[in-house]
Structure formats: structure tokens, C-alpha cells
PDB file of N, CA and C in Angstrom:
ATOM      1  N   UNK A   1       0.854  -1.188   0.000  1.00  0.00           N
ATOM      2  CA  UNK A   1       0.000   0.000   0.000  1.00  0.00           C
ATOM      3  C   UNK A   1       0.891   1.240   0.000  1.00  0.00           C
ATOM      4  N   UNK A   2       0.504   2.052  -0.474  1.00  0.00           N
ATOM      5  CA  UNK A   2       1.482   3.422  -1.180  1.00  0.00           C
ATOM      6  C   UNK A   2       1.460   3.666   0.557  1.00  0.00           C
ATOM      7  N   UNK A   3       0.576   4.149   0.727  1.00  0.00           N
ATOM      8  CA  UNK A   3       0.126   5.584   1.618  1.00  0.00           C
ATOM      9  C   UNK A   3       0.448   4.969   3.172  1.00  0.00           C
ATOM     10  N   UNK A   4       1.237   3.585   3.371  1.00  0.00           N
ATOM     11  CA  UNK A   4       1.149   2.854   4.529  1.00  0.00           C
ATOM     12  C   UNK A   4       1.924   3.210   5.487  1.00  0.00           C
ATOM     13  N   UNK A   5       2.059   3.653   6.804  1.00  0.00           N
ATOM     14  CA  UNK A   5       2.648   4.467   7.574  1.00  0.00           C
ATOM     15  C   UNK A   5       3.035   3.317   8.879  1.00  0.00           C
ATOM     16  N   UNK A   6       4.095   2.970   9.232  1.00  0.00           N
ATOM     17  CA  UNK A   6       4.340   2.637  10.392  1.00  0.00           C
ATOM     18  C   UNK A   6       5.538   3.125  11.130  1.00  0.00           C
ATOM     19  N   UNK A   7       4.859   3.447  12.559  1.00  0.00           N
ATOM     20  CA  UNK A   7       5.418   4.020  13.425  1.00  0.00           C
ATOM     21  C   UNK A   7       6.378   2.848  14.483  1.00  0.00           C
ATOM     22  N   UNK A   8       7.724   2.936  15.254  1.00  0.00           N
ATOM     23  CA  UNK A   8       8.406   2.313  15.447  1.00  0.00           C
ATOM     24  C   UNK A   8       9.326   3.198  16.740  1.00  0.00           C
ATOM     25  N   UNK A   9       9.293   2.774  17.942  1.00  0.00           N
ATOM     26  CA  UNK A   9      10.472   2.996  18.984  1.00  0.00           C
ATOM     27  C   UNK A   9      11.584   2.482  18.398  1.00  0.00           C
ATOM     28  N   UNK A  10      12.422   3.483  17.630  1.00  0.00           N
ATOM     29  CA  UNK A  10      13.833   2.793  17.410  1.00  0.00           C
ATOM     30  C   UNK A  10      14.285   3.282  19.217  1.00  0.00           C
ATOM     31  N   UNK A  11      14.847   2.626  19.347  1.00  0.00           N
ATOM     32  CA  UNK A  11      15.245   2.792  20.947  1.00  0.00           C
ATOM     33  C   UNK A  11      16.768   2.872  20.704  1.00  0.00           C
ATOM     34  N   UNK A  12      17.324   2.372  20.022  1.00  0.00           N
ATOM     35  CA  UNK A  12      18.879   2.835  19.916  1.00  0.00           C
ATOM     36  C   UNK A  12      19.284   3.931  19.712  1.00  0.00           C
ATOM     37  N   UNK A  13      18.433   4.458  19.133  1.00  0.00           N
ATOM     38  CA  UNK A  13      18.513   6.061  18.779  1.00  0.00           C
ATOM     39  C   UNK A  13      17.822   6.857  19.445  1.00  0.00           C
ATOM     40  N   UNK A  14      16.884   6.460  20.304  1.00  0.00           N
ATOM     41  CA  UNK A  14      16.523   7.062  21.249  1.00  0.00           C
ATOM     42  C   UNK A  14      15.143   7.768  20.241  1.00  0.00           C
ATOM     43  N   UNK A  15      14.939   7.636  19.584  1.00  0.00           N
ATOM     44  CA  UNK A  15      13.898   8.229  18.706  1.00  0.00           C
ATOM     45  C   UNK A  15      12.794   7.379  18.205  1.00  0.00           C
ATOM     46  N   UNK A  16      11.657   7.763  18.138  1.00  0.00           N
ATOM     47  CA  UNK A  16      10.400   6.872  16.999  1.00  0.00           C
ATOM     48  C   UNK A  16      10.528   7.595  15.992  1.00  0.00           C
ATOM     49  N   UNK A  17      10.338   6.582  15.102  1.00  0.00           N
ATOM     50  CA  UNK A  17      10.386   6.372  13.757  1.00  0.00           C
ATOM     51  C   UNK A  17       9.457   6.394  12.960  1.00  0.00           C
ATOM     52  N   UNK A  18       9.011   6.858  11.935  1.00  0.00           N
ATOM     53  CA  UNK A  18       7.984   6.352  10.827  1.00  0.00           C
ATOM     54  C   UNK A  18       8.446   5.951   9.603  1.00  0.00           C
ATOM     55  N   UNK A  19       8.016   5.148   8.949  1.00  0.00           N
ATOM     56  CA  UNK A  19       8.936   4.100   7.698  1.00  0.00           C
ATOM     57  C   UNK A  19       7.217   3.890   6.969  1.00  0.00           C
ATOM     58  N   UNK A  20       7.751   4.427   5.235  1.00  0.00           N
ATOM     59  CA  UNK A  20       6.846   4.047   4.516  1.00  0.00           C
ATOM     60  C   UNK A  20       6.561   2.185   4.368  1.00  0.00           C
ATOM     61  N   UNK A  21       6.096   1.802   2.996  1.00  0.00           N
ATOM     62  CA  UNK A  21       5.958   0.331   3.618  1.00  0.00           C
ATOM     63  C   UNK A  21       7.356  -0.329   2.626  1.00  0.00           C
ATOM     64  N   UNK A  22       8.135   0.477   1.716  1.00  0.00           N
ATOM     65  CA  UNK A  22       9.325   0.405   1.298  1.00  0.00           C
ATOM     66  C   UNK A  22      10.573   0.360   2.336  1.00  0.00           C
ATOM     67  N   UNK A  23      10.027   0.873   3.549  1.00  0.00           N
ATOM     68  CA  UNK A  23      10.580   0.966   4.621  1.00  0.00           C
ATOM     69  C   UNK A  23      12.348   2.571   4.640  1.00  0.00           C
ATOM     70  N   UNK A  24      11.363   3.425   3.639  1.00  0.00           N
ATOM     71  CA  UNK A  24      11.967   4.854   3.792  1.00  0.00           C
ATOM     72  C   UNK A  24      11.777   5.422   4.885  1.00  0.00           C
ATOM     73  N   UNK A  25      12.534   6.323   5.096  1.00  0.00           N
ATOM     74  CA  UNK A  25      12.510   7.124   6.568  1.00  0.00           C
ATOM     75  C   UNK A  25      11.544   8.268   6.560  1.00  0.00           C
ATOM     76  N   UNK A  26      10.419   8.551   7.007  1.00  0.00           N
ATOM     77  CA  UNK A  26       9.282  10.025   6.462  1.00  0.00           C
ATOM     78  C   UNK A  26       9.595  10.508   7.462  1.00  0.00           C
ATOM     79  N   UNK A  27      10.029  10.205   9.014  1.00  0.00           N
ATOM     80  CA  UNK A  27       9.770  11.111   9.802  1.00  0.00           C
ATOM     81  C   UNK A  27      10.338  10.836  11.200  1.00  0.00           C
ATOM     82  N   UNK A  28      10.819  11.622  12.139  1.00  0.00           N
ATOM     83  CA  UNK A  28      10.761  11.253  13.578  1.00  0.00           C
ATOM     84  C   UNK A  28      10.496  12.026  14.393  1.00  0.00           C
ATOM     85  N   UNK A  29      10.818  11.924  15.810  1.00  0.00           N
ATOM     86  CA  UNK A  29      10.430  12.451  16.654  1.00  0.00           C
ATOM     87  C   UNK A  29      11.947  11.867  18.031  1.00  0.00           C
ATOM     88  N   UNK A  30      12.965  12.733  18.414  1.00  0.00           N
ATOM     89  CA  UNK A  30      13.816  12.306  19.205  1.00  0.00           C
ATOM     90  C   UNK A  30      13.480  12.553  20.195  1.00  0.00           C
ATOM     91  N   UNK A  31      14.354  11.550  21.566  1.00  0.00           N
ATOM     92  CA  UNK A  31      13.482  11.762  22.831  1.00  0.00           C
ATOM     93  C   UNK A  31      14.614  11.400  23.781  1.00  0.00           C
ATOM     94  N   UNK A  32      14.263  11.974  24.983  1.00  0.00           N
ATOM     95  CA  UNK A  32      14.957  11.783  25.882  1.00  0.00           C
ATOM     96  C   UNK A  32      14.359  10.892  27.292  1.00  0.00           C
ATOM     97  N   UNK A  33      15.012   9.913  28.008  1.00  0.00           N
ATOM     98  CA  UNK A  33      13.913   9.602  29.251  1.00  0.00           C
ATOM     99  C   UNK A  33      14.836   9.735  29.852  1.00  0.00           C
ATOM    100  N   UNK A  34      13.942  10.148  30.960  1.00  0.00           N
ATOM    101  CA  UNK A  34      14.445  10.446  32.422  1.00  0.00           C
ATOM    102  C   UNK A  34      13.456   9.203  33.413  1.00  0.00           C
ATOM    103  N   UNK A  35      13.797   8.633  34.453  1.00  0.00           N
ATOM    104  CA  UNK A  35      13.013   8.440  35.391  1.00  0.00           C
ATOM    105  C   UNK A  35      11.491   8.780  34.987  1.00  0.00           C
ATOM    106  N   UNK A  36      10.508   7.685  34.688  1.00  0.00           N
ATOM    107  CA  UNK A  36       9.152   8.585  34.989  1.00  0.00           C
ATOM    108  C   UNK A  36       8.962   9.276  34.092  1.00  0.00           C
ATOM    109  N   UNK A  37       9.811  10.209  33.615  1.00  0.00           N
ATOM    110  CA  UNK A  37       9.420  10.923  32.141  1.00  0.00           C
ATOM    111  C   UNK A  37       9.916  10.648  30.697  1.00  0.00           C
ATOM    112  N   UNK A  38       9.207  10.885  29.574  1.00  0.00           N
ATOM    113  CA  UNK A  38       9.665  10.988  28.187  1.00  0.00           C
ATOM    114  C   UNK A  38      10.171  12.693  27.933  1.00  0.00           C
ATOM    115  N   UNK A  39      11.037  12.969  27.368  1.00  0.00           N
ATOM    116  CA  UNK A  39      10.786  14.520  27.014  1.00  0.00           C
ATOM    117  C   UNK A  39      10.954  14.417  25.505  1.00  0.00           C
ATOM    118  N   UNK A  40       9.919  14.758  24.689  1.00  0.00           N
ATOM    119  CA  UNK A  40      10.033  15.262  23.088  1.00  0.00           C
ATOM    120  C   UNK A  40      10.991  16.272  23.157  1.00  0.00           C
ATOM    121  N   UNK A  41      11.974  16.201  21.938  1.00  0.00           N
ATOM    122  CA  UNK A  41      12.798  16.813  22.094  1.00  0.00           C
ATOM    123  C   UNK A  41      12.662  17.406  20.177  1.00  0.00           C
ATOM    124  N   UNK A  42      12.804  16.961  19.527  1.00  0.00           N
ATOM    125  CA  UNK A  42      12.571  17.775  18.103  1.00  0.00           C
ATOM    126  C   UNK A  42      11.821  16.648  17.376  1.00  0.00           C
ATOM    127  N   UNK A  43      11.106  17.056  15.941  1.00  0.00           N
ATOM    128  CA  UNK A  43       9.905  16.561  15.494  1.00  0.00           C
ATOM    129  C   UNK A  43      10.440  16.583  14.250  1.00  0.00           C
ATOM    130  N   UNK A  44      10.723  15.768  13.284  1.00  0.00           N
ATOM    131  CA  UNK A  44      11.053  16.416  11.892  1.00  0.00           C
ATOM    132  C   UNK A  44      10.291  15.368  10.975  1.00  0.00           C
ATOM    133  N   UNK A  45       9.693  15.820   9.955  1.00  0.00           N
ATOM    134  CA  UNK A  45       8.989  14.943   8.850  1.00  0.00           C
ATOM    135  C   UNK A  45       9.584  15.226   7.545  1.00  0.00           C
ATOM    136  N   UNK A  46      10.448  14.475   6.621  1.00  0.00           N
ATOM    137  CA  UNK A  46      11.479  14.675   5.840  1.00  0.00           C
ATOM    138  C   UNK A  46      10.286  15.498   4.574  1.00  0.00           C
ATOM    139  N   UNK A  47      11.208  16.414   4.116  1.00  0.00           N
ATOM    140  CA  UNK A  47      10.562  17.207   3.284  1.00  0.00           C
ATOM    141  C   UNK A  47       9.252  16.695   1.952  1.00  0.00           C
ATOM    142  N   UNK A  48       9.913  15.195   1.604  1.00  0.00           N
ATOM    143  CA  UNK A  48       8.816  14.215   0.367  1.00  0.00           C
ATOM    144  C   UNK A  48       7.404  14.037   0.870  1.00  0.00           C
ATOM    145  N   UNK A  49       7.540  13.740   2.692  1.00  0.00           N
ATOM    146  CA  UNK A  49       6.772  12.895   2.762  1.00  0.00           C
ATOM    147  C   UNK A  49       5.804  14.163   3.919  1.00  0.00           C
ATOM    148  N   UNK A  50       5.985  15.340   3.661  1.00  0.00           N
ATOM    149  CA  UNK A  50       5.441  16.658   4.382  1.00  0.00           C
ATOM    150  C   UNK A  50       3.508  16.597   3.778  1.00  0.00           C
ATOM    151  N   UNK A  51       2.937  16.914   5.068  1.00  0.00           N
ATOM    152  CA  UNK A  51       1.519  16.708   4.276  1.00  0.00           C
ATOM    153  C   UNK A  51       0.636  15.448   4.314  1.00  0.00           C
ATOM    154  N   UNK A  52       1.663  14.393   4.907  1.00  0.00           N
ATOM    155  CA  UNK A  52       0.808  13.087   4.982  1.00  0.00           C
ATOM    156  C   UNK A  52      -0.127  12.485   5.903  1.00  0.00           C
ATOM    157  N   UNK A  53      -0.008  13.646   7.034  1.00  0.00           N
ATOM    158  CA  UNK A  53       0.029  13.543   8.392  1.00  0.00           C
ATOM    159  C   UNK A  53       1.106  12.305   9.419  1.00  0.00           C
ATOM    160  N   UNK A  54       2.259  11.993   8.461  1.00  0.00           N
ATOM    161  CA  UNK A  54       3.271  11.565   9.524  1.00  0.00           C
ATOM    162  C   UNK A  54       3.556  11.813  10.707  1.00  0.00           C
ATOM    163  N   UNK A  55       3.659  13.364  11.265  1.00  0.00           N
ATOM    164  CA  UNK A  55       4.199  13.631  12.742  1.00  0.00           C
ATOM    165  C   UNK A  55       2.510  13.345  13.461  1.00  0.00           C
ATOM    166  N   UNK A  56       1.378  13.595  12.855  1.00  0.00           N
ATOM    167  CA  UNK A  56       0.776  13.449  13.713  1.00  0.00           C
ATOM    168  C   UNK A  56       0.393  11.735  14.348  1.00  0.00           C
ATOM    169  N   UNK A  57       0.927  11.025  12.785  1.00  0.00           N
ATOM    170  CA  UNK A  57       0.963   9.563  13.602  1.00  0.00           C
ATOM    171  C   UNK A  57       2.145   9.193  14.453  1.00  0.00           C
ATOM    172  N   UNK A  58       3.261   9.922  13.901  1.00  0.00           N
ATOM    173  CA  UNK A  58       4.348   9.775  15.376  1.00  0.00           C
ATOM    174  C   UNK A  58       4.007  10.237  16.843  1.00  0.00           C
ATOM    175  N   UNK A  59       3.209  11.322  16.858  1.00  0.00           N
ATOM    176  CA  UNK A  59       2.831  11.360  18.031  1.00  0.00           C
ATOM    177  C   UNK A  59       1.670  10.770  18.671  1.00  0.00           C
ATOM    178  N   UNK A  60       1.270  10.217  17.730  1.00  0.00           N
ATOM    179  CA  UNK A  60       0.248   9.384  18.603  1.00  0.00           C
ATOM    180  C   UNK A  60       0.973   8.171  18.921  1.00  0.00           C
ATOM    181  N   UNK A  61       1.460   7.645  18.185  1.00  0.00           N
ATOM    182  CA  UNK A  61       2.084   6.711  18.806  1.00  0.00           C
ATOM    183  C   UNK A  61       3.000   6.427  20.199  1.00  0.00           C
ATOM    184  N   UNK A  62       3.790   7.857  20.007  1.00  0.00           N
ATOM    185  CA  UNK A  62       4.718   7.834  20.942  1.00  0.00           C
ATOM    186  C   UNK A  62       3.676   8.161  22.194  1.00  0.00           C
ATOM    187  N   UNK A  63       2.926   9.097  22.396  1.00  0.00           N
ATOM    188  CA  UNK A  63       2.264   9.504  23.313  1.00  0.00           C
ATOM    189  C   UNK A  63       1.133   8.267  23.892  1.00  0.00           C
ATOM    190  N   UNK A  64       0.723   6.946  23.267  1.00  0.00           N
ATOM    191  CA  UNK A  64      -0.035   6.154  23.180  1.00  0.00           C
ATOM    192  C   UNK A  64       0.971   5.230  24.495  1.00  0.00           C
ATOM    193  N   UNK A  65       2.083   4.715  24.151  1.00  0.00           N
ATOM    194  CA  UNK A  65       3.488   4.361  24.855  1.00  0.00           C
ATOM    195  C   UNK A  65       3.905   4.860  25.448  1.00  0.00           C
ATOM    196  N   UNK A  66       3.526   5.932  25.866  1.00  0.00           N
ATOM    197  CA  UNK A  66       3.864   7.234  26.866  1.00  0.00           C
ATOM    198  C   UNK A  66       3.221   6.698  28.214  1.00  0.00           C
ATOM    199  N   UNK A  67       1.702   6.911  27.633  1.00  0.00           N
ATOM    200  CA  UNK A  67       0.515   6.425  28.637  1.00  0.00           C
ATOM    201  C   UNK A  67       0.218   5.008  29.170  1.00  0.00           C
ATOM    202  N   UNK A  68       0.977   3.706  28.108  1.00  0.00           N
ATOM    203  CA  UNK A  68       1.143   2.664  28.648  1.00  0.00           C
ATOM    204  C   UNK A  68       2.279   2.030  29.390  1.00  0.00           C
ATOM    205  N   UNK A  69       3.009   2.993  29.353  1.00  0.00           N
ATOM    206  CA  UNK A  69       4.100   2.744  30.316  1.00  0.00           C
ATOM    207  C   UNK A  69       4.621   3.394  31.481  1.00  0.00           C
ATOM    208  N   UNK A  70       3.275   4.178  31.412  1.00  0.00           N
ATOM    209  CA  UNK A  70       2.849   4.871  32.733  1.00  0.00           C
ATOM    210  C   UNK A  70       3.831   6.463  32.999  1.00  0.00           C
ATOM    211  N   UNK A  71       4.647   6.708  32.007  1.00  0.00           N
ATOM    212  CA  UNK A  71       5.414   7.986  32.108  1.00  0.00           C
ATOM    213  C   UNK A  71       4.564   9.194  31.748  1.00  0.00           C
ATOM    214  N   UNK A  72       5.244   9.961  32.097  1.00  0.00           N
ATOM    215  CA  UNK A  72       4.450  11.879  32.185  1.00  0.00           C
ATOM    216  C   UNK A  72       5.543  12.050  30.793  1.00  0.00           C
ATOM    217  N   UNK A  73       4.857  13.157  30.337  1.00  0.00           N
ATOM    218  CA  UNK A  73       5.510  13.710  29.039  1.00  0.00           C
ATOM    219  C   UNK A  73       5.811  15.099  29.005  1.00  0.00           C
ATOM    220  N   UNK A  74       7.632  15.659  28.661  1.00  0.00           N
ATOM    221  CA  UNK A  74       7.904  16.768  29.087  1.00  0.00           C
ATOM    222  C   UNK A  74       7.593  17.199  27.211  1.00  0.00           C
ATOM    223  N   UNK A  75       6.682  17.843  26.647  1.00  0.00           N
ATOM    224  CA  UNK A  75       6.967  18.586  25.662  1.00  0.00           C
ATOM    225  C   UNK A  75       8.160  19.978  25.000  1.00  0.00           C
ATOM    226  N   UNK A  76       9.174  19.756  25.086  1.00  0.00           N
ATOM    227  CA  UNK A  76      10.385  20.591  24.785  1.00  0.00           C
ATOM    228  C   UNK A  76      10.393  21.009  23.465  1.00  0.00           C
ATOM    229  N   UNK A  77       9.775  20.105  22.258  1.00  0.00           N
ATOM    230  CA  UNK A  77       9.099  20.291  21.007  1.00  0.00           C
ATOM    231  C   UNK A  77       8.345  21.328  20.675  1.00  0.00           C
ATOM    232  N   UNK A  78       8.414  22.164  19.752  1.00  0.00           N
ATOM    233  CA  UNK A  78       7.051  23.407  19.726  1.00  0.00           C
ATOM    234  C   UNK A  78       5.879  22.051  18.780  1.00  0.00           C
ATOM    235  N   UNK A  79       6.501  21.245  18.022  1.00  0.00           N
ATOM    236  CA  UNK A  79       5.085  20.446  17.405  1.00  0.00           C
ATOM    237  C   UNK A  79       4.502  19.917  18.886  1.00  0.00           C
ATOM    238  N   UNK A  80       4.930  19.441  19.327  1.00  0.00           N
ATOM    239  CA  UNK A  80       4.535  18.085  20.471  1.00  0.00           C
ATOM    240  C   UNK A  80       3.780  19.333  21.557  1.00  0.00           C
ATOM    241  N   UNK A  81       3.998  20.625  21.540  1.00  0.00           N
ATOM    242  CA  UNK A  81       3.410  21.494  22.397  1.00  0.00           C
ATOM    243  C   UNK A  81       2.177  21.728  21.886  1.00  0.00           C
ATOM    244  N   UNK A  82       2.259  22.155  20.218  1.00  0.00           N
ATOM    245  CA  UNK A  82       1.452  22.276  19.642  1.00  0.00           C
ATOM    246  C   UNK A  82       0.295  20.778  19.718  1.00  0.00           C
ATOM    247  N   UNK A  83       0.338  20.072  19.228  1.00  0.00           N
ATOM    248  CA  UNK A  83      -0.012  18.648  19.125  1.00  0.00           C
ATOM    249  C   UNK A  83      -1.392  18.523  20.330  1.00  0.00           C
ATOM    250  N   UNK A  84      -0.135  18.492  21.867  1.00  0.00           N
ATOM    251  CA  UNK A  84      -1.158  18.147  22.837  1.00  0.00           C
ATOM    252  C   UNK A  84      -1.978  19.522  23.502  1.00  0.00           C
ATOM    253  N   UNK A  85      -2.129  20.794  23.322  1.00  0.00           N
ATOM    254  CA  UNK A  85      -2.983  21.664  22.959  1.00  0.00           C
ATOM    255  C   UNK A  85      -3.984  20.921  21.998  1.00  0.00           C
ATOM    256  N   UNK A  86      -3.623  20.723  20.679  1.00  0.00           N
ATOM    257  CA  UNK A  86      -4.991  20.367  20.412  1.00  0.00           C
ATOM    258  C   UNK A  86      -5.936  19.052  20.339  1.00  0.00           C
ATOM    259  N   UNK A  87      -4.758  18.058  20.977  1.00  0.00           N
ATOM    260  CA  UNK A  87      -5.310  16.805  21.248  1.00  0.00           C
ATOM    261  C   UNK A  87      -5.393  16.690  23.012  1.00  0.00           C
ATOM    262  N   UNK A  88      -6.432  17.006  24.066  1.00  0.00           N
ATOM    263  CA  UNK A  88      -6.662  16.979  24.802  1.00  0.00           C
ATOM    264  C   UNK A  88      -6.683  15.762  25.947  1.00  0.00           C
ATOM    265  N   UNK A  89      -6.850  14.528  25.025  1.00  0.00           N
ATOM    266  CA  UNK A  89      -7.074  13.537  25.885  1.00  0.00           C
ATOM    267  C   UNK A  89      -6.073  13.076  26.082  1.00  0.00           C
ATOM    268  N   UNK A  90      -4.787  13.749  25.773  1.00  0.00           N
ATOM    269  CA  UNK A  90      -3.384  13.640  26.300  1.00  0.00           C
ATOM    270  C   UNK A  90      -2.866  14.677  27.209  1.00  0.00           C
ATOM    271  N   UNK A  91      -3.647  15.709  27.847  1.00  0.00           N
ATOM    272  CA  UNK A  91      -3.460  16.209  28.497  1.00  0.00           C
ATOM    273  C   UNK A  91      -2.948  15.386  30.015  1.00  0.00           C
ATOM    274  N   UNK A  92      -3.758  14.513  30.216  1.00  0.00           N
ATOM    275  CA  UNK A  92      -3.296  14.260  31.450  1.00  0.00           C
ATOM    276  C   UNK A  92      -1.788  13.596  31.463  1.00  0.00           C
ATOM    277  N   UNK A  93      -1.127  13.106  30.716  1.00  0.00           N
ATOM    278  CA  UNK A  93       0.379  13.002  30.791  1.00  0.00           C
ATOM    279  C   UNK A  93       1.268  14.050  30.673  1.00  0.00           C
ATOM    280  N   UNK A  94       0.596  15.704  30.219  1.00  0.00           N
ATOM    281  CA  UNK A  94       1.718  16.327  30.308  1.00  0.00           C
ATOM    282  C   UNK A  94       2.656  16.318  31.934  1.00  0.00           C
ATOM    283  N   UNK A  95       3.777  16.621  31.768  1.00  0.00           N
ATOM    284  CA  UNK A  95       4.765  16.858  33.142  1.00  0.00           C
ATOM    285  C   UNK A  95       4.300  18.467  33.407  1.00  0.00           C
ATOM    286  N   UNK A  96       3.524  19.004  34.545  1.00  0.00           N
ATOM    287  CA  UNK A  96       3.513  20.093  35.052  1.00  0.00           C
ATOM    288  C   UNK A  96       4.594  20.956  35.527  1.00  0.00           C
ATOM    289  N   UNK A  97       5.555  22.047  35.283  1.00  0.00           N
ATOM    290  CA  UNK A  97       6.763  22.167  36.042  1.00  0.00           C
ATOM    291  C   UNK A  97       6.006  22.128  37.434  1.00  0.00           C
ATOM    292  N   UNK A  98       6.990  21.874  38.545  1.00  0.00           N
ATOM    293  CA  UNK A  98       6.848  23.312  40.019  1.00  0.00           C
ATOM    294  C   UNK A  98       6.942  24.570  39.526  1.00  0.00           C
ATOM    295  N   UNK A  99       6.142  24.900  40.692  1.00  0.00           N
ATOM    296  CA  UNK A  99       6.249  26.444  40.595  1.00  0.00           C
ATOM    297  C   UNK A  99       7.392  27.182  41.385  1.00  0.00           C
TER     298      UNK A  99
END
């Protein structure tokens, strides 16, 4: 299927992945963990594959694995800031600073 999108914890790289079904690179999302937290750290969707909605299936994914592995999510990303603003039912994993 042309249009087939799968998303992937490369964990060696510390990043998820998205791979057409040729298994090209469209997109990632790098990350950092801490204890307890994920922090998104930059978002990039390679220029071909812009428009497909790739980052928004990287972040669902990652944020899906976020919530099943019970970690809070530091958004450091302006997409991933952007993202869970308008996807709400991920609100409850953001990481709150202290005040």
C-alpha cells in the first residue's frame, strides 16, 4: 500500500520512527527519558513525505506508549506542544513544572 505508515520505537537512537511500507525514513520524533518521564525533544517529517500527516501519527504513537508505560511527558518540542494543545485527551500526561 502506497500511503502505509508505520510508526516504530527505534530505541537505539533514542527516537520513533515512521517508515513508509518500502521501509523509507518520512519522519521522527527524538526523545529523551528520564526516570518517569519521556521529554520530546525535536519533530522532523522529511521534506517528500510533508503533508501526509506523519508527525501526527508519530505522536500518537509515541504519546499512546507514553501512557502505557505509565510515564508523564515533558513537551520541549514546539510540534509536540502544539499537538497536545490540540489533542486533549493527552493532556493528562503532560509533566507540570513546580512552581
Amino acid at each position: 500500500m502506497k500511503n502505509e505508515i508505520s510508526v516504530v520505537d527505534a530505541k537505539e537512537r533514542n527516537r520513533y520512527e515512521a517508515v513508509d511500507s518500502d521501509g523509507n525514513l518520512m519522519g521522527f520524533v527524538d526523545y529523551k527519558l528520564h526516570p518517569g518521564v519521556i521529554t520530546f525533544l525535536h519533530a522532523e517529517t522529511l521534506p517528500a513525505f510533508r503533508g501526509r500527516g506523519v508527525a501526527g501519527r508519530i505522536a500518537t504513537k509515541s504519546l499512546d506508549d507514553a501512557r502505557a508505560l505509565g510515564l508523564r511527558v515533558k513537551p520541549a518540542c514546539p510540534f509536540y506542544q502544539d499537538y497536545l494543545a490540540e489533542h486533549t485527551e493527552y493532556a493528562d500526561l503532560v509533566k507540570r513544572e513546580a512552581p
